[in-house]
C-alpha atoms as a PDB file:
ATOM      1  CA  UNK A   1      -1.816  32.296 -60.262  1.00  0.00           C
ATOM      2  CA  UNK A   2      -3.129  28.892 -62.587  1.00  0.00           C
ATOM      3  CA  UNK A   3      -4.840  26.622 -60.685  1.00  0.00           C
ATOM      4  CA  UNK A   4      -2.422  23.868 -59.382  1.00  0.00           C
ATOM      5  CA  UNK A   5      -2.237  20.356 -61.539  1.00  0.00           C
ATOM      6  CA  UNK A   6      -3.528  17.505 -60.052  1.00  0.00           C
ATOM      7  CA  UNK A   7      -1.074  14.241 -59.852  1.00  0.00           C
ATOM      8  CA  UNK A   8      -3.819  11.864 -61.598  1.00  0.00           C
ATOM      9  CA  UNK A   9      -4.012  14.217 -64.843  1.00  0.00           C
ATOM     10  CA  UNK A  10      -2.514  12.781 -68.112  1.00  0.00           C
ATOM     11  CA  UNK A  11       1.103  13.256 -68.089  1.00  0.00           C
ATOM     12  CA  UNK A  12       1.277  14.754 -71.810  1.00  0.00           C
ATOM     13  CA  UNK A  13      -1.201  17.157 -70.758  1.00  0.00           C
ATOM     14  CA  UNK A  14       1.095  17.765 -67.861  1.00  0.00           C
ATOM     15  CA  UNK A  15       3.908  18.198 -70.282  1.00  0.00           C
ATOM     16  CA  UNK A  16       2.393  20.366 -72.527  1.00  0.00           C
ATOM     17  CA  UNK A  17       1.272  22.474 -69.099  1.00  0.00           C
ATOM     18  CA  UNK A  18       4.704  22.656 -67.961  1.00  0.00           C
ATOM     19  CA  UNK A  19       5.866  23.708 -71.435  1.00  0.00           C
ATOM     20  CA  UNK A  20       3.330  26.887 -72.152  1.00  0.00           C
ATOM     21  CA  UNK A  21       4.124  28.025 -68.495  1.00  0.00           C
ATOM     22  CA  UNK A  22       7.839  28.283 -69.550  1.00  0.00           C
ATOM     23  CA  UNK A  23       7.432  29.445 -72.606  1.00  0.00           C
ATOM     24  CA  UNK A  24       5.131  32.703 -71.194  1.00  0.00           C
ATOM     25  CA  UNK A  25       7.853  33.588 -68.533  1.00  0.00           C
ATOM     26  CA  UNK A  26      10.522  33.307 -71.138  1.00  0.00           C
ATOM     27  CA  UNK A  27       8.231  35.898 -73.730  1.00  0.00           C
ATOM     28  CA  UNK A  28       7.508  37.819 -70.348  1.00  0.00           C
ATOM     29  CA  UNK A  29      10.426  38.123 -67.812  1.00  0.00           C
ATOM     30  CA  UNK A  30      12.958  36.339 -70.383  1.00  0.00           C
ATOM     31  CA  UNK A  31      14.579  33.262 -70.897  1.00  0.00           C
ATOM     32  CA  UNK A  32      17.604  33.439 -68.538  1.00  0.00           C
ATOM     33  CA  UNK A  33      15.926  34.908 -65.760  1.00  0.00           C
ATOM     34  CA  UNK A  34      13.399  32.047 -65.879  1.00  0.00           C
ATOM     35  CA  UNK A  35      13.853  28.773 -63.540  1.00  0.00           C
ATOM     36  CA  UNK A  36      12.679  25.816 -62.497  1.00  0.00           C
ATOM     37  CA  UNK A  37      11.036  27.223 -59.551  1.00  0.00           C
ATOM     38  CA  UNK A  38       9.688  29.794 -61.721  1.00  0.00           C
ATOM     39  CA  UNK A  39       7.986  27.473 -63.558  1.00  0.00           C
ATOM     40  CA  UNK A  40       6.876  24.787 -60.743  1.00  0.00           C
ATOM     41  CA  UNK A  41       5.610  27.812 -58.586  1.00  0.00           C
ATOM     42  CA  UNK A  42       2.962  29.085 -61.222  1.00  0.00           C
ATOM     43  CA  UNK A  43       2.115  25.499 -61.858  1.00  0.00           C
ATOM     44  CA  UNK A  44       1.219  25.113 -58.355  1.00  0.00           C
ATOM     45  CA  UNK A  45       4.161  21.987 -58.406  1.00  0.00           C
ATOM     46  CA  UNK A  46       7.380  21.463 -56.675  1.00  0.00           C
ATOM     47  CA  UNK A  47      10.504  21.669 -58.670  1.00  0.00           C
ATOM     48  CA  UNK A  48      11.145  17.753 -57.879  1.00  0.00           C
ATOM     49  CA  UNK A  49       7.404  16.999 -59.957  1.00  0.00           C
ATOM     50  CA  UNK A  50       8.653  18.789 -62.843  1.00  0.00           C
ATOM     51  CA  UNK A  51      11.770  17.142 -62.981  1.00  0.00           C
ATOM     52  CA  UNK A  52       9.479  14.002 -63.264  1.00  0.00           C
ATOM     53  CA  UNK A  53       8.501  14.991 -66.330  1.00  0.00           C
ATOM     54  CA  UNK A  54      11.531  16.719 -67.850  1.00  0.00           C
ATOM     55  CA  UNK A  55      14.826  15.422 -66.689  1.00  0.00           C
ATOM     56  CA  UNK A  56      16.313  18.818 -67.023  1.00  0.00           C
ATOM     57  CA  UNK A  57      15.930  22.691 -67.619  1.00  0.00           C
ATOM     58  CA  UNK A  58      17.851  21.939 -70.762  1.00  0.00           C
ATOM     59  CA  UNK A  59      15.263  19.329 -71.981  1.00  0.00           C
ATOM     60  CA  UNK A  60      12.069  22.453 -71.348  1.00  0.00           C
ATOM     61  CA  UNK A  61      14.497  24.955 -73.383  1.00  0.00           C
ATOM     62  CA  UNK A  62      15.129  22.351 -76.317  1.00  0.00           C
ATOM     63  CA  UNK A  63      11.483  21.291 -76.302  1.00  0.00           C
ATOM     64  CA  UNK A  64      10.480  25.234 -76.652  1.00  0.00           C
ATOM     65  CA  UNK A  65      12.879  26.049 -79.203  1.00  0.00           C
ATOM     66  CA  UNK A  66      11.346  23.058 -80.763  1.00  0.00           C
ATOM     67  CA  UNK A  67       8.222  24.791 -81.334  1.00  0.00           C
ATOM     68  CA  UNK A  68       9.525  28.054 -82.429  1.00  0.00           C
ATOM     69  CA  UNK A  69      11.843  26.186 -85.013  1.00  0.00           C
ATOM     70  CA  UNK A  70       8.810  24.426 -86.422  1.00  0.00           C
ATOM     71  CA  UNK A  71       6.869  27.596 -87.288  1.00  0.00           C
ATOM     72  CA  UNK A  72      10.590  28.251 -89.670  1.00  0.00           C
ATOM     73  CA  UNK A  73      10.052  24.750 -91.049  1.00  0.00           C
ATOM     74  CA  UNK A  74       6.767  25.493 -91.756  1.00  0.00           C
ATOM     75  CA  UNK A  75       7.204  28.393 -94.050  1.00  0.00           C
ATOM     76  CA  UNK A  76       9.943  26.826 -95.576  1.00  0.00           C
ATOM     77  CA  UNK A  77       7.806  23.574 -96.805  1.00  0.00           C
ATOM     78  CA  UNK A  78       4.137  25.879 -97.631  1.00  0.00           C
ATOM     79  CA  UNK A  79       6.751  27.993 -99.891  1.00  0.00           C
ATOM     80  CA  UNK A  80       8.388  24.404-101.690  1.00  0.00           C
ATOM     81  CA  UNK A  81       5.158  23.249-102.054  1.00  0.00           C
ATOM     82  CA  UNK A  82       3.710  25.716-104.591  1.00  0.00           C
ATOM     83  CA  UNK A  83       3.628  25.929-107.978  1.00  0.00           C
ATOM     84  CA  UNK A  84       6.178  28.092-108.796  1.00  0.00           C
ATOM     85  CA  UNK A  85       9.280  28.332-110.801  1.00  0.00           C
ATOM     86  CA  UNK A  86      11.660  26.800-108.554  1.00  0.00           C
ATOM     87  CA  UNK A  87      13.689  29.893-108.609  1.00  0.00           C
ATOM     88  CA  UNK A  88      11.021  31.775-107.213  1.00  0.00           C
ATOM     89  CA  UNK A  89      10.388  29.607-104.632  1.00  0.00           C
ATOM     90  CA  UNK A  90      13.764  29.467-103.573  1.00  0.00           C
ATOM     91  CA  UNK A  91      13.555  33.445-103.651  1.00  0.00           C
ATOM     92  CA  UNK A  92      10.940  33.474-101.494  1.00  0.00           C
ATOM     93  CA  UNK A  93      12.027  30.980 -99.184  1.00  0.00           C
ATOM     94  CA  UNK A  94      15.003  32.587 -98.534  1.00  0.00           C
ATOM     95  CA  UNK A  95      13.129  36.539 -97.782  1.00  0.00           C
ATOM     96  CA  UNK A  96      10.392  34.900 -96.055  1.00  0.00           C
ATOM     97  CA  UNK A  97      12.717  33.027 -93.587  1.00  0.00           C
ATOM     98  CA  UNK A  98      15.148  36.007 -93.251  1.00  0.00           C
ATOM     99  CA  UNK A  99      12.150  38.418 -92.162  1.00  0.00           C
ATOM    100  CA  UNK A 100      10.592  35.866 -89.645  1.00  0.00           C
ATOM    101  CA  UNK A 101      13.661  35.895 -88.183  1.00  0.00           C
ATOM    102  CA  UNK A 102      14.237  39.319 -87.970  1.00  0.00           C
ATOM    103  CA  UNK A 103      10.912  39.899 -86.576  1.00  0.00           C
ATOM    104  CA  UNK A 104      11.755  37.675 -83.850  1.00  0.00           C
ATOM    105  CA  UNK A 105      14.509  39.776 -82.749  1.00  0.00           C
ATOM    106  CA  UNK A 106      12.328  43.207 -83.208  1.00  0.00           C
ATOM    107  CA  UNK A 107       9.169  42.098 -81.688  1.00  0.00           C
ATOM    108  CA  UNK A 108       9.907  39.227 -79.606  1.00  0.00           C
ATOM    109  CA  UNK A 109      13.371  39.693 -78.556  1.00  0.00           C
ATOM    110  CA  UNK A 110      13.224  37.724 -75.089  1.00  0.00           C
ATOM    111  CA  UNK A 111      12.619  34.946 -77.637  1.00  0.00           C
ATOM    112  CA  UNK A 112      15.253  35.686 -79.727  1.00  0.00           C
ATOM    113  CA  UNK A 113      17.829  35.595 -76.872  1.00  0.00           C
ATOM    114  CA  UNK A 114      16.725  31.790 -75.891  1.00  0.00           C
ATOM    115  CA  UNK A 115      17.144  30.772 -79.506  1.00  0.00           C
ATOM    116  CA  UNK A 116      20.876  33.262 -79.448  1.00  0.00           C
ATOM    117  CA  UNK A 117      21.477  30.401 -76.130  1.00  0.00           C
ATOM    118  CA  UNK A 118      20.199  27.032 -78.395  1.00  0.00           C
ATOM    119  CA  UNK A 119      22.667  28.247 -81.242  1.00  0.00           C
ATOM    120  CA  UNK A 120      26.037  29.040 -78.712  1.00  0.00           C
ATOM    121  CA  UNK A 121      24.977  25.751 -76.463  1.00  0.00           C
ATOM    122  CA  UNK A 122      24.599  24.135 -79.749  1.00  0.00           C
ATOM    123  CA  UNK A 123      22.102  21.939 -78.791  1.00  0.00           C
ATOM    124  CA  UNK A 124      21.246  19.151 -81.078  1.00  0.00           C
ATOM    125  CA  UNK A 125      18.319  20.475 -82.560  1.00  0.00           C
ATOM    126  CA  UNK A 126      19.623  23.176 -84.394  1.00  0.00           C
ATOM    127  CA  UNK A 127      21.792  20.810 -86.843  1.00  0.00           C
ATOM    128  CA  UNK A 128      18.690  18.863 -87.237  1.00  0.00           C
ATOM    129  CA  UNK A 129      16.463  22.177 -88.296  1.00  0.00           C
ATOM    130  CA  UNK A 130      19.667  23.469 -90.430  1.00  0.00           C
ATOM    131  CA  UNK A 131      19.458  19.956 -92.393  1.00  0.00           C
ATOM    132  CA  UNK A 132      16.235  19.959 -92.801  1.00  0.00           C
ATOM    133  CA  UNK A 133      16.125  23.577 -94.339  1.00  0.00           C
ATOM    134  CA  UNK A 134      19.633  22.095 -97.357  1.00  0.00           C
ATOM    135  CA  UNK A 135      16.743  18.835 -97.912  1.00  0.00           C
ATOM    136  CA  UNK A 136      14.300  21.099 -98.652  1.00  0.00           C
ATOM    137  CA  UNK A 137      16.922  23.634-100.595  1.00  0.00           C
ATOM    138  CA  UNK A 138      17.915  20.818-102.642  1.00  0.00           C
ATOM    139  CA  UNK A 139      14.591  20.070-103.403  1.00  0.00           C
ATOM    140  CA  UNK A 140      14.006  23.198-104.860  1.00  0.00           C
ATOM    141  CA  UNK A 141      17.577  23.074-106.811  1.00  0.00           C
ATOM    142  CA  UNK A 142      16.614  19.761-107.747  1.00  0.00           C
ATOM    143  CA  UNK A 143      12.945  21.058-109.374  1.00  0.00           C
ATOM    144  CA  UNK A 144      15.198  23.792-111.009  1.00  0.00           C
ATOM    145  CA  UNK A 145      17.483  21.674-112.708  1.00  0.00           C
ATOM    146  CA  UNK A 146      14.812  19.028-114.006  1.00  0.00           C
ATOM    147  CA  UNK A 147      13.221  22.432-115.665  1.00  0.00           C
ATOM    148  CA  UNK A 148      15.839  23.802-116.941  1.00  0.00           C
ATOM    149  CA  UNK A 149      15.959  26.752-114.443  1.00  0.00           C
ATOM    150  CA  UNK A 150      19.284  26.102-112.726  1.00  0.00           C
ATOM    151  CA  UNK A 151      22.469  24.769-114.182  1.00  0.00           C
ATOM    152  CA  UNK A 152      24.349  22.817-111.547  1.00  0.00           C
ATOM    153  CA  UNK A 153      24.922  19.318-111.991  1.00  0.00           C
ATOM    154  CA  UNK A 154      24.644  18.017-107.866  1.00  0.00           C
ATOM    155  CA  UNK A 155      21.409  19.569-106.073  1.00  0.00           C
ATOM    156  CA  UNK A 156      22.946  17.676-102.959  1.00  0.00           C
ATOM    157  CA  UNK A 157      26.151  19.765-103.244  1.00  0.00           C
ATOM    158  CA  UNK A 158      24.077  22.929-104.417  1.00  0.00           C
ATOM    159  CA  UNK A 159      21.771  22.867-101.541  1.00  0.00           C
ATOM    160  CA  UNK A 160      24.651  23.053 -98.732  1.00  0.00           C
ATOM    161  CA  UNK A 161      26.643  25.930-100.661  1.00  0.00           C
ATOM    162  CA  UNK A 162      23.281  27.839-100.462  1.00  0.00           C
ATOM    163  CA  UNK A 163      23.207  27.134 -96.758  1.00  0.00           C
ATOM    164  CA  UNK A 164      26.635  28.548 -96.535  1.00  0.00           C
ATOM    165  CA  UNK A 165      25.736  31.744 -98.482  1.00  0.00           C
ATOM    166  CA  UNK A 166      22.469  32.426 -96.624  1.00  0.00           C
ATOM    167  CA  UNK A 167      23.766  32.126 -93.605  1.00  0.00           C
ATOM    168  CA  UNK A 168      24.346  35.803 -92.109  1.00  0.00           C
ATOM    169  CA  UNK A 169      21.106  36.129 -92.849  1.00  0.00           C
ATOM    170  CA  UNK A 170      19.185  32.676 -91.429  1.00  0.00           C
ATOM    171  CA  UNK A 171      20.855  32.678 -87.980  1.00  0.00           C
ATOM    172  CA  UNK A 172      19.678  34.943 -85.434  1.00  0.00           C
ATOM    173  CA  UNK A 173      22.587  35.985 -84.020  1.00  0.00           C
ATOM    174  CA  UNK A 174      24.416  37.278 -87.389  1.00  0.00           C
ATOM    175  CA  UNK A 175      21.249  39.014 -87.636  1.00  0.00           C
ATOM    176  CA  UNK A 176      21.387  40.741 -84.174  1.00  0.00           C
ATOM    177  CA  UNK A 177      25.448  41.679 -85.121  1.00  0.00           C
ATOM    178  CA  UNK A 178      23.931  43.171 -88.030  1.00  0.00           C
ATOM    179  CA  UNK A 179      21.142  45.108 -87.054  1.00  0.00           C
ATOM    180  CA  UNK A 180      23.473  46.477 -84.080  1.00  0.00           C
ATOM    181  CA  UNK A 181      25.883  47.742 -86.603  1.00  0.00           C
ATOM    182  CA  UNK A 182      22.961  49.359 -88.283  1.00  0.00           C
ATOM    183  CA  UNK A 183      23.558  47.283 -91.373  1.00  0.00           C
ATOM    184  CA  UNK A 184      21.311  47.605 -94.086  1.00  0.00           C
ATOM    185  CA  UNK A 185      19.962  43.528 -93.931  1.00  0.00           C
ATOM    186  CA  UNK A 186      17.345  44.148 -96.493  1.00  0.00           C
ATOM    187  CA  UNK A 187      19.634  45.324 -99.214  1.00  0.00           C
ATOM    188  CA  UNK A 188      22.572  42.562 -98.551  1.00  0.00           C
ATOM    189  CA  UNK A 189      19.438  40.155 -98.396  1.00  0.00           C
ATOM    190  CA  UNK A 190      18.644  41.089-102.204  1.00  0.00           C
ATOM    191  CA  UNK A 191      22.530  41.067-103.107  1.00  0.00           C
ATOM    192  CA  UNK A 192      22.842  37.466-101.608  1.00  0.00           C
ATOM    193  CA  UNK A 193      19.678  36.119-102.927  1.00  0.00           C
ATOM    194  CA  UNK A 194      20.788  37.256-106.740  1.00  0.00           C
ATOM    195  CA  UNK A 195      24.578  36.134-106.159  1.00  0.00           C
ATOM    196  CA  UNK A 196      22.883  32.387-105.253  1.00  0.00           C
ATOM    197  CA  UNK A 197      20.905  32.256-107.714  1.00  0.00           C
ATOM    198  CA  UNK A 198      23.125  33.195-110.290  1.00  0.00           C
ATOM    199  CA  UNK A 199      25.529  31.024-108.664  1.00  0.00           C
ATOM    200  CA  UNK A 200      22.943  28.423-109.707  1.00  0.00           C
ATOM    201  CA  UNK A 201      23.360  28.955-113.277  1.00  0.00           C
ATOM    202  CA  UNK A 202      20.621  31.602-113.278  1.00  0.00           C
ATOM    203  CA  UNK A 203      21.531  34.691-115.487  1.00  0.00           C
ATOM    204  CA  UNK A 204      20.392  38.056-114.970  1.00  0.00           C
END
C-alpha cells in the first residue's frame, strides 16, 4: 500500500500521484476494471479528494492516453528531424509508428485496450494527435517536393491522403482486427508504404 498523501502537498504533485497510480492498475489489472475507488484506495484518499483534482474518470483516462500518445509524437518528430531524404524519413516514420503500435498490443495489451476505448469514445485528443501526425506528414512532403523527391503540387492535400492510406496500420484497433485474422501486417505495411510513396510521385 503507498503511503497516504497529505492535503497540504502541491496539488500538481498530487495530480501527477493520482495519475501514475491509475496508470499502474490500468498496465496491471486493466483499464476497465480500474475505478475511482481503485485509485483513491491505494492513494490512501477518498474518491470525493480525487474528484477535487480531476472532475471525472474520463478526465484521468484522457490525461493517460495523453502520455502514451506523446511517446507516438515523439518518434514521429526525432524521425522529421534528421537529415534524411525526405522519402526516407517518411519511410521510416511510417514503420517506426506502425511497430510501436503493434508492440503495444503484443506486450502491453491492457494498454492497448484503454487506447481501443479513447478511439470508440472518440475523445478529443485523438483528432488532435491524428493532426498533428498530417502537420508533420506534410512537412516531410513538403521537404520532398522543395528537393525534388516527390511530385505533388499541395503537401497540405498530400499529407491527409497519406493519413488516409496509413491508416489500417496507425490505429490500434485495425491493427488488433488484423493481427486476429492472422494477417500478415508486416508485408501489407511494405505494400502501403511503396503505394504512398509512389503515389507521391516517387518511381520505383
Amino acid at each position: 500500500m503507498n503511503r497516504p498523501i497529505r492535503m497540504r502537498t502541491d496539488p500538481d504533485e498530487v495530480r501527477a500521484r493520482i495519475l501514475e497510480v491509475a496508470e499502474e492498475h490500468f498496465r496491471r489489472i486493466g483499464y476497465h476494471k480500474t475505478s475511482v475507488a481503485d485509485i483513491a484506495s491505494e492513494l490512501g484518499m477518498s474518491r470525493a479528494n480525487v474528484y477535487r483534482f480531476f472532475p471525472s474518470r474520463h478526465a484521468i483516462n484522457e490525461s493517460i492516453y495523453g502520455s502514451v500518445i506523446n511517446e507516438v509524437d515523439e518518434i514521429a518528430i526525432a524521425i522529421a528531424r534528421t537529415n534524411a531524404p525526405a522519402l526516407e524519413k517518411l519511410d521510416r516514420l511510417l514503420t517506426a509508428i506502425h511497430h510501436h503500435n503493434k508492440t503495444t498490443l503484443v506486450e502491453k495489451k491492457r494498454m492497448h485496450d484503454m487506447i481501443v476505448a479513447a478511439m470508440q469514445e472518440n475523445w478529443t485528443i485523438i483528432k488532435a494527435h491524428i493532426e498533428r501526425m498530417v502537420t508533420i506528414f506534410e512537412a516531410i512532403i513538403r521537404e520532398g517536393i522543395e528537393a525534388g523527391e516527390f511530385k505533388v503540387r499541395d503537401p497540405a492535400e498530400a499529407a491527409r491522403a497519406v493519413k488516409t492510406a496509413f491508416m489500417p496500420f496507425f490505429l490500434p484497433i485495425l491493427i488488433e482486427h488484423c493481427v486476429q485474422y492472422g494477417e500478415d501486417t508486416e508485408a501489407g505495411l511494405r505494400e502501403q508504404i511503396r503505394f504512398i510513396l509512389k503515389a507521391l510521385g516517387k518511381s520505383d
